[in-house]
PDB file of N, CA and C in Angstrom:
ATOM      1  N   UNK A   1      71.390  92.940 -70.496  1.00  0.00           N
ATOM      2  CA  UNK A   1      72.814  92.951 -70.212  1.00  0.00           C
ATOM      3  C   UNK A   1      73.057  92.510 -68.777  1.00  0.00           C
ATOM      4  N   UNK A   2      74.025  91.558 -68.488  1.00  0.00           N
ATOM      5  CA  UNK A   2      74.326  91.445 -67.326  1.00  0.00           C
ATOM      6  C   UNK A   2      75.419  92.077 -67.256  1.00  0.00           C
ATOM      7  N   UNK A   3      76.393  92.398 -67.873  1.00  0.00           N
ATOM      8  CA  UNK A   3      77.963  92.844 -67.131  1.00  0.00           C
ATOM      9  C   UNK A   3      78.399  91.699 -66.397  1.00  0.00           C
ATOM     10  N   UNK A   4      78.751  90.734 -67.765  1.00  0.00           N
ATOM     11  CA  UNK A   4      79.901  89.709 -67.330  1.00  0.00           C
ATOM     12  C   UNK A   4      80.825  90.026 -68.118  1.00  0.00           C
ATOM     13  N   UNK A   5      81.173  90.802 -68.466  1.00  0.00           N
ATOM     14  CA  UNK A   5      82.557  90.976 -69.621  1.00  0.00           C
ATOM     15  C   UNK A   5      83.632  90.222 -68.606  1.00  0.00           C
ATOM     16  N   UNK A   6      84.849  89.585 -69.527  1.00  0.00           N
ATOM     17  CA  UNK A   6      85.676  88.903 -69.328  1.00  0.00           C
ATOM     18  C   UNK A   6      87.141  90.753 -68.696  1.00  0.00           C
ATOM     19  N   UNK A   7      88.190  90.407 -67.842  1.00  0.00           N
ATOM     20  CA  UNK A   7      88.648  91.641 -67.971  1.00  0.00           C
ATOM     21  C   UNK A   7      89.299  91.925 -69.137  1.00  0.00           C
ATOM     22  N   UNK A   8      89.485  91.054 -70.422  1.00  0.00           N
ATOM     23  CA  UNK A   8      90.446  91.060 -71.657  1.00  0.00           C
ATOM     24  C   UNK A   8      89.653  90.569 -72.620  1.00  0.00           C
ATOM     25  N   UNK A   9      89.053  91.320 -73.280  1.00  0.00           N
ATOM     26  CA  UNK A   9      88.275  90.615 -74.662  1.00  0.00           C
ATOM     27  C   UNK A   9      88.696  91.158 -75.719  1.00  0.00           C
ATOM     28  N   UNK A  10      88.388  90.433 -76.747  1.00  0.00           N
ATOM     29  CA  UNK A  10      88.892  90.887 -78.230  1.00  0.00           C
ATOM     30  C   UNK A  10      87.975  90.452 -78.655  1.00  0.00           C
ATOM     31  N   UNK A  11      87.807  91.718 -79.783  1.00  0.00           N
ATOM     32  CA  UNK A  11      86.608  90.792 -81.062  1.00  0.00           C
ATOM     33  C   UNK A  11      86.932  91.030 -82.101  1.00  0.00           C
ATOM     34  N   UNK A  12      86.899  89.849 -83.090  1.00  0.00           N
ATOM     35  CA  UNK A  12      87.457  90.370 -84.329  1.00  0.00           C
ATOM     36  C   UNK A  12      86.217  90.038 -85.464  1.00  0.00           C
ATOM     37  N   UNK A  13      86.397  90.598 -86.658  1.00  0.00           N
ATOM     38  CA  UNK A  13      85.189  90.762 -87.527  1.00  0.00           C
ATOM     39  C   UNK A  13      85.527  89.665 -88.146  1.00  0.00           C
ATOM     40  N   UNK A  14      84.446  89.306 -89.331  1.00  0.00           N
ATOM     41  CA  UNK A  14      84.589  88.589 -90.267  1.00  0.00           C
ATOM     42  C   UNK A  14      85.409  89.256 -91.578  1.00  0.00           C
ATOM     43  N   UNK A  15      86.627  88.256 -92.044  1.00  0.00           N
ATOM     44  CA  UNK A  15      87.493  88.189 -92.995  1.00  0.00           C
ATOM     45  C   UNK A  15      87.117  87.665 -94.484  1.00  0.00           C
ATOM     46  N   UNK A  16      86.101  87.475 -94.190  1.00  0.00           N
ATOM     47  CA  UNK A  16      85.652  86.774 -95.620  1.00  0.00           C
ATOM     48  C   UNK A  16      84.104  86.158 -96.125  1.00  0.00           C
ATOM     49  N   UNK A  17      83.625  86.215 -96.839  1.00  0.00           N
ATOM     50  CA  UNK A  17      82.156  86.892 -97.411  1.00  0.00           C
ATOM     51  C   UNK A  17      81.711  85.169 -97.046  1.00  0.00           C
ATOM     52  N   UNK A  18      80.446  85.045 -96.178  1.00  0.00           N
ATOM     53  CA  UNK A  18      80.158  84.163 -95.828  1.00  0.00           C
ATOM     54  C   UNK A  18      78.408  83.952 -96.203  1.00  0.00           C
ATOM     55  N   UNK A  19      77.481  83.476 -96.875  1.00  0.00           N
ATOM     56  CA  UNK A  19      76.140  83.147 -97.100  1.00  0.00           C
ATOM     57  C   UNK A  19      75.076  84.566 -96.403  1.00  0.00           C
ATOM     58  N   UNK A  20      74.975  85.578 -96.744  1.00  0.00           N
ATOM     59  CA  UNK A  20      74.076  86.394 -95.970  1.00  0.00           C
ATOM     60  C   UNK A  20      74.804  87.293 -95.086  1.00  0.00           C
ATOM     61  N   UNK A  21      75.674  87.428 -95.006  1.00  0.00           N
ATOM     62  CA  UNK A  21      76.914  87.977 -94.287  1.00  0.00           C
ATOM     63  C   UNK A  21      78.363  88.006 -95.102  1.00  0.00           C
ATOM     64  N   UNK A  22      78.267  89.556 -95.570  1.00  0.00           N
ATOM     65  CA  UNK A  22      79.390  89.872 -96.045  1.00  0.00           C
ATOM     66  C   UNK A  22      80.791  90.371 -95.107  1.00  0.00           C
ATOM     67  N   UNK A  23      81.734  90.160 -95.653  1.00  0.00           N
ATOM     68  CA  UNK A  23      82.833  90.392 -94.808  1.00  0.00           C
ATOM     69  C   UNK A  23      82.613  91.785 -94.223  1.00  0.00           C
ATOM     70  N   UNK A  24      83.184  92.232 -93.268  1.00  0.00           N
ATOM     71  CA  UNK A  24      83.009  93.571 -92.169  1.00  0.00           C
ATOM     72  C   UNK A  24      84.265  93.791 -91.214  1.00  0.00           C
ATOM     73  N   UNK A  25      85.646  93.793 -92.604  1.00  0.00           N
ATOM     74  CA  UNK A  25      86.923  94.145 -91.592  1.00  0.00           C
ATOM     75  C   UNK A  25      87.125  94.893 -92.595  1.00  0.00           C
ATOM     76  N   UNK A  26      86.797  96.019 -93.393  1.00  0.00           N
ATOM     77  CA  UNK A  26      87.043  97.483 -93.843  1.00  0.00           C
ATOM     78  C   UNK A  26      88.386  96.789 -94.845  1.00  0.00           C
ATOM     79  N   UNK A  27      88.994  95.653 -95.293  1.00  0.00           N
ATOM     80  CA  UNK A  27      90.033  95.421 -96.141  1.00  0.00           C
ATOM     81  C   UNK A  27      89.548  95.697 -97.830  1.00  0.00           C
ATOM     82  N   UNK A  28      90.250  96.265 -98.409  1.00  0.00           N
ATOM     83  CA  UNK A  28      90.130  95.613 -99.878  1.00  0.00           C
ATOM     84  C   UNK A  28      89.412  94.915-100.490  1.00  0.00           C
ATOM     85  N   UNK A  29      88.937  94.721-101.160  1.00  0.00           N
ATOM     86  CA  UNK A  29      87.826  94.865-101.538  1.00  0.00           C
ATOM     87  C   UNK A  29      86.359  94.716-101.235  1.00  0.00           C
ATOM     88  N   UNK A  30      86.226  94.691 -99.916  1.00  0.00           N
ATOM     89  CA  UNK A  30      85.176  94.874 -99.019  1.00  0.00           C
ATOM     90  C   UNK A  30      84.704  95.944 -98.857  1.00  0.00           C
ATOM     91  N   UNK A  31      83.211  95.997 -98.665  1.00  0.00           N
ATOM     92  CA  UNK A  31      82.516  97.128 -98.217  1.00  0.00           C
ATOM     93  C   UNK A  31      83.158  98.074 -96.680  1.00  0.00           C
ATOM     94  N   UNK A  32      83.317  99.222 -97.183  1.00  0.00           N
ATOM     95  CA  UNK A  32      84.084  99.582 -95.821  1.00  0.00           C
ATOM     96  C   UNK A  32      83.182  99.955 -95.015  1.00  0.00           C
ATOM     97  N   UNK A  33      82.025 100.443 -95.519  1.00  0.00           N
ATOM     98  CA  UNK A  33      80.428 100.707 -94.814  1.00  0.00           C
ATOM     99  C   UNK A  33      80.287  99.715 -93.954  1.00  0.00           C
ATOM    100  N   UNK A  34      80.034  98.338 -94.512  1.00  0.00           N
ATOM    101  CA  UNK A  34      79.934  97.456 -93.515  1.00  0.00           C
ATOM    102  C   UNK A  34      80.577  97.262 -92.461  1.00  0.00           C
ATOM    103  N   UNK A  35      82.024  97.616 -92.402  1.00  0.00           N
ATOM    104  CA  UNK A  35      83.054  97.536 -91.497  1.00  0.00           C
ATOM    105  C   UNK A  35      82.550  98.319 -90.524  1.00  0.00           C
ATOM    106  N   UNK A  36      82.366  99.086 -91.050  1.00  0.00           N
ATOM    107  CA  UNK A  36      82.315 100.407 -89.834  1.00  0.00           C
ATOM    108  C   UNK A  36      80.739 100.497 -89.421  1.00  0.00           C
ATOM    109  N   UNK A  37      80.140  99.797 -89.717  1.00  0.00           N
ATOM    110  CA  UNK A  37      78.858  99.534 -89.042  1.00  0.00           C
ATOM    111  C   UNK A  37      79.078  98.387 -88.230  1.00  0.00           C
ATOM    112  N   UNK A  38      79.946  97.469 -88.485  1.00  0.00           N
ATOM    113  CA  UNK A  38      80.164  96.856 -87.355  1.00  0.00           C
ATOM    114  C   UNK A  38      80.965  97.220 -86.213  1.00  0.00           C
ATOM    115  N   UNK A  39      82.144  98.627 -86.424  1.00  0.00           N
ATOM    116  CA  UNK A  39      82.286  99.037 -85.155  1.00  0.00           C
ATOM    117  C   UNK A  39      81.405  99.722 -83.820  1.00  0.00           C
ATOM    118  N   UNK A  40      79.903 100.451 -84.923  1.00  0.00           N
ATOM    119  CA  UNK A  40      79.449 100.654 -84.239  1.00  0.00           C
ATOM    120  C   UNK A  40      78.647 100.041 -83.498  1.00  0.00           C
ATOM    121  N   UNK A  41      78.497  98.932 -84.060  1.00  0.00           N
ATOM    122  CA  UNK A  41      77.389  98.255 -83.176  1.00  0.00           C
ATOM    123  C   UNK A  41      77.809  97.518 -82.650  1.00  0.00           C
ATOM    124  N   UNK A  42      79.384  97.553 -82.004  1.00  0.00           N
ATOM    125  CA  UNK A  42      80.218  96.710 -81.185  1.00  0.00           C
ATOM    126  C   UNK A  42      79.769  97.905 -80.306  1.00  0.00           C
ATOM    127  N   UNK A  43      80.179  99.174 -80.657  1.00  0.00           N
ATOM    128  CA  UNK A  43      80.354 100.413 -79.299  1.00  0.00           C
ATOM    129  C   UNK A  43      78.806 100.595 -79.000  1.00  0.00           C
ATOM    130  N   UNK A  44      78.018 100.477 -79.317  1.00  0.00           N
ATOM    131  CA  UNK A  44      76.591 100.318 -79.136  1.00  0.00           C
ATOM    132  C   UNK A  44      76.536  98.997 -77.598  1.00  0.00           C
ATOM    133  N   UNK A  45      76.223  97.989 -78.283  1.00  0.00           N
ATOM    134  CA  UNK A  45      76.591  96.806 -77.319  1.00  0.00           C
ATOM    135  C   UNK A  45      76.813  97.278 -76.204  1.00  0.00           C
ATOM    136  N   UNK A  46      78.457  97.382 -75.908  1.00  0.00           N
ATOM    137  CA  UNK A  46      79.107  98.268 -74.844  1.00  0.00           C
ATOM    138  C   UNK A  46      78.424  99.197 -74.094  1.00  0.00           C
ATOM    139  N   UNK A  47      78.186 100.212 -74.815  1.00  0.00           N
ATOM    140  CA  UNK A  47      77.917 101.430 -73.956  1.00  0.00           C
ATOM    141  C   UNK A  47      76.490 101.122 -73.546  1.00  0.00           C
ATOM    142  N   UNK A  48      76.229 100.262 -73.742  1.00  0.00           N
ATOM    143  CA  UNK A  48      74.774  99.963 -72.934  1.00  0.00           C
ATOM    144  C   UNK A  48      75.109  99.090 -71.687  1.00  0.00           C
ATOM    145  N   UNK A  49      76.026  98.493 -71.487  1.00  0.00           N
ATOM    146  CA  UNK A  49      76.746  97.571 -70.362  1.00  0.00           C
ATOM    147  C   UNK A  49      76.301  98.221 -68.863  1.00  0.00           C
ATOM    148  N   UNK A  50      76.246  97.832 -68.127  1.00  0.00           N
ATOM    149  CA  UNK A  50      76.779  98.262 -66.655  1.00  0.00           C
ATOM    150  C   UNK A  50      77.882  98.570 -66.170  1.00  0.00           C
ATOM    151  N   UNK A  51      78.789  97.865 -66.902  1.00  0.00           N
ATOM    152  CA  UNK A  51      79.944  98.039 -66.584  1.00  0.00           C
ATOM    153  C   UNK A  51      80.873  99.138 -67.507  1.00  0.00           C
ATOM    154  N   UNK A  52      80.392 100.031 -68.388  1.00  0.00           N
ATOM    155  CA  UNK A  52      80.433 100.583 -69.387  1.00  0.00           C
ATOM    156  C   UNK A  52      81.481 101.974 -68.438  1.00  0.00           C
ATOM    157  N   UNK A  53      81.128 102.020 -67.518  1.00  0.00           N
ATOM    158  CA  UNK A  53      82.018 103.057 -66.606  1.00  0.00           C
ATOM    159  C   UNK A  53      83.050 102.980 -66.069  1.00  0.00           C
ATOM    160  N   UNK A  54      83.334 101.488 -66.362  1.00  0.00           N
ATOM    161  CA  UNK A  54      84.854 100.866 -65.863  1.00  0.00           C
ATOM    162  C   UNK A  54      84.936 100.612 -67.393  1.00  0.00           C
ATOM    163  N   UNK A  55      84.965 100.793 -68.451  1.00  0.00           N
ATOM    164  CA  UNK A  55      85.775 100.023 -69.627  1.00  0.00           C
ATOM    165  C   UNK A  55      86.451 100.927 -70.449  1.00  0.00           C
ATOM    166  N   UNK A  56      87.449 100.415 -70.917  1.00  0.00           N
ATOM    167  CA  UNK A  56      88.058 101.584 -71.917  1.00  0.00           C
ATOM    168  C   UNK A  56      87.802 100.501 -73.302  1.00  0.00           C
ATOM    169  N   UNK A  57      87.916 101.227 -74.529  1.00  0.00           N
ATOM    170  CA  UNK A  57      87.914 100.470 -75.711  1.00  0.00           C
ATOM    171  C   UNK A  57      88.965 101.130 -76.545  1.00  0.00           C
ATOM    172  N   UNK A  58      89.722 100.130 -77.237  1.00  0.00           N
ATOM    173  CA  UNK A  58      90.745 100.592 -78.098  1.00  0.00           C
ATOM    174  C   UNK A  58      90.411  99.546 -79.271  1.00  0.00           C
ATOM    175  N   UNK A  59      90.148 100.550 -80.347  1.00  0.00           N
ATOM    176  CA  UNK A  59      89.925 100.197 -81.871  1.00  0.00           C
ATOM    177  C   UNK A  59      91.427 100.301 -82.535  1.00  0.00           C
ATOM    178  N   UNK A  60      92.032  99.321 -83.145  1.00  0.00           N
ATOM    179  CA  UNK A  60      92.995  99.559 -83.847  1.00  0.00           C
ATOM    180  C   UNK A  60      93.037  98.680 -85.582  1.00  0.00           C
ATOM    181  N   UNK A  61      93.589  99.124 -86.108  1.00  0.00           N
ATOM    182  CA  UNK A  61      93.510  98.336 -87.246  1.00  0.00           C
ATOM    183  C   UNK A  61      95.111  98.251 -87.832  1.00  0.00           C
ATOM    184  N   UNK A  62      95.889  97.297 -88.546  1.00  0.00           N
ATOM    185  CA  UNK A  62      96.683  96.137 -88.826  1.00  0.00           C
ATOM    186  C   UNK A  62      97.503  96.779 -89.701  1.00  0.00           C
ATOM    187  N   UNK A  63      96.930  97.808 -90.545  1.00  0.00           N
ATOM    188  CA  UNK A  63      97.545  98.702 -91.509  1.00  0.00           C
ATOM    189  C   UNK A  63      98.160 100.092 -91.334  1.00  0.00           C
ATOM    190  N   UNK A  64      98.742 100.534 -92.069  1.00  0.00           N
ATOM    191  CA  UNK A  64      99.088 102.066 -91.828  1.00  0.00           C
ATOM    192  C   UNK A  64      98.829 102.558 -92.917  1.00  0.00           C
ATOM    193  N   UNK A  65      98.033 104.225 -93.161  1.00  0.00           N
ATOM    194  CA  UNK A  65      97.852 104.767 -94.413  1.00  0.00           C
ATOM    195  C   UNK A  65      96.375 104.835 -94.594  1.00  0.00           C
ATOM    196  N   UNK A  66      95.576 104.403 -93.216  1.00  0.00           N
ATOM    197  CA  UNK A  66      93.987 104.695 -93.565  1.00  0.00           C
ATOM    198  C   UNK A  66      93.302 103.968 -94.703  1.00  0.00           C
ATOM    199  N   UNK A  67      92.055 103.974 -94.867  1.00  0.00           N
ATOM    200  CA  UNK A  67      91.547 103.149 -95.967  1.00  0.00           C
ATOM    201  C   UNK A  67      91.667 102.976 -97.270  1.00  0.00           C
ATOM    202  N   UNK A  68      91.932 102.013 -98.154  1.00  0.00           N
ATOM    203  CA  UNK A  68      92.184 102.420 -99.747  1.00  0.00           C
ATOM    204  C   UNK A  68      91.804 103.592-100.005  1.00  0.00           C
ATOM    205  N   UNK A  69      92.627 104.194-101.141  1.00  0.00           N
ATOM    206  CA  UNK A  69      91.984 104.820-102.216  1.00  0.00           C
ATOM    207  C   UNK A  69      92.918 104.886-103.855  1.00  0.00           C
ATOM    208  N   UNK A  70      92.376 105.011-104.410  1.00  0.00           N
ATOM    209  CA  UNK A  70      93.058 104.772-105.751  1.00  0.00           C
ATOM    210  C   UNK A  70      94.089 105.743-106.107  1.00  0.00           C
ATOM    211  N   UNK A  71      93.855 106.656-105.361  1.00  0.00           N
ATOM    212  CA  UNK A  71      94.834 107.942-105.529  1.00  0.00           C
ATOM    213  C   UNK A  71      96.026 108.136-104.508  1.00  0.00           C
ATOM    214  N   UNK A  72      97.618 108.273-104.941  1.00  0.00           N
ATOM    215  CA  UNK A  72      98.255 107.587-103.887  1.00  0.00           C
ATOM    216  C   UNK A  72      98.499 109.061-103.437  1.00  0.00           C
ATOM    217  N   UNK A  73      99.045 108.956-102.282  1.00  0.00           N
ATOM    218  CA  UNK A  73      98.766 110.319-100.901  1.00  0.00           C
ATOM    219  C   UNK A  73     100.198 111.282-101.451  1.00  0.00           C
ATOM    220  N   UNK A  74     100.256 112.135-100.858  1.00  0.00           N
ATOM    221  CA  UNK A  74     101.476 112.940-101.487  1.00  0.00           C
ATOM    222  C   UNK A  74     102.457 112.791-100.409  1.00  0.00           C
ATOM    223  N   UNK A  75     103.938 112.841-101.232  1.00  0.00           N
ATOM    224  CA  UNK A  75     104.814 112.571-100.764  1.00  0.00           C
ATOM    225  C   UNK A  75     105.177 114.021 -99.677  1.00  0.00           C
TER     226      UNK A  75
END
């Protein structure tokens, strides 16, 4: 690691099932396992940084209502 982070980065996952690499943005009909193994091994990455003591990280996701489920939530 050097600790060149940019001061504004974004990373975004893969959207769609590609040769050996399945999609890993937790949507419908995607593995949500995978998703979330790729957050961690984004925060992995990171927290090994140097610069890991100056960074904040904010995970957000696009939806409201948490991950599918077939059963709809109570009113």
């Amino acid at each position: 690691m050097k600790g060149k982070l940019p001061n504004y980065v974004v990373v975004e996952q893969r959207y769609f099932d590609i040769k050996l690499s399945p999609a890993n943005d937790d949507h419908p009909s995607h593995d949500v396992a995978v998703g979330q193994r790729f957050v961690k091994e984004v925060y992995e990455i990171l927290r090994k940084s140097p610069q890991w003591k100056e960074m904040a990280i904010l995970i957000t996701y696009d939806e409201h209502g948490g991950f599918y489920d077939h059963v709809p939530t109570p009113v």
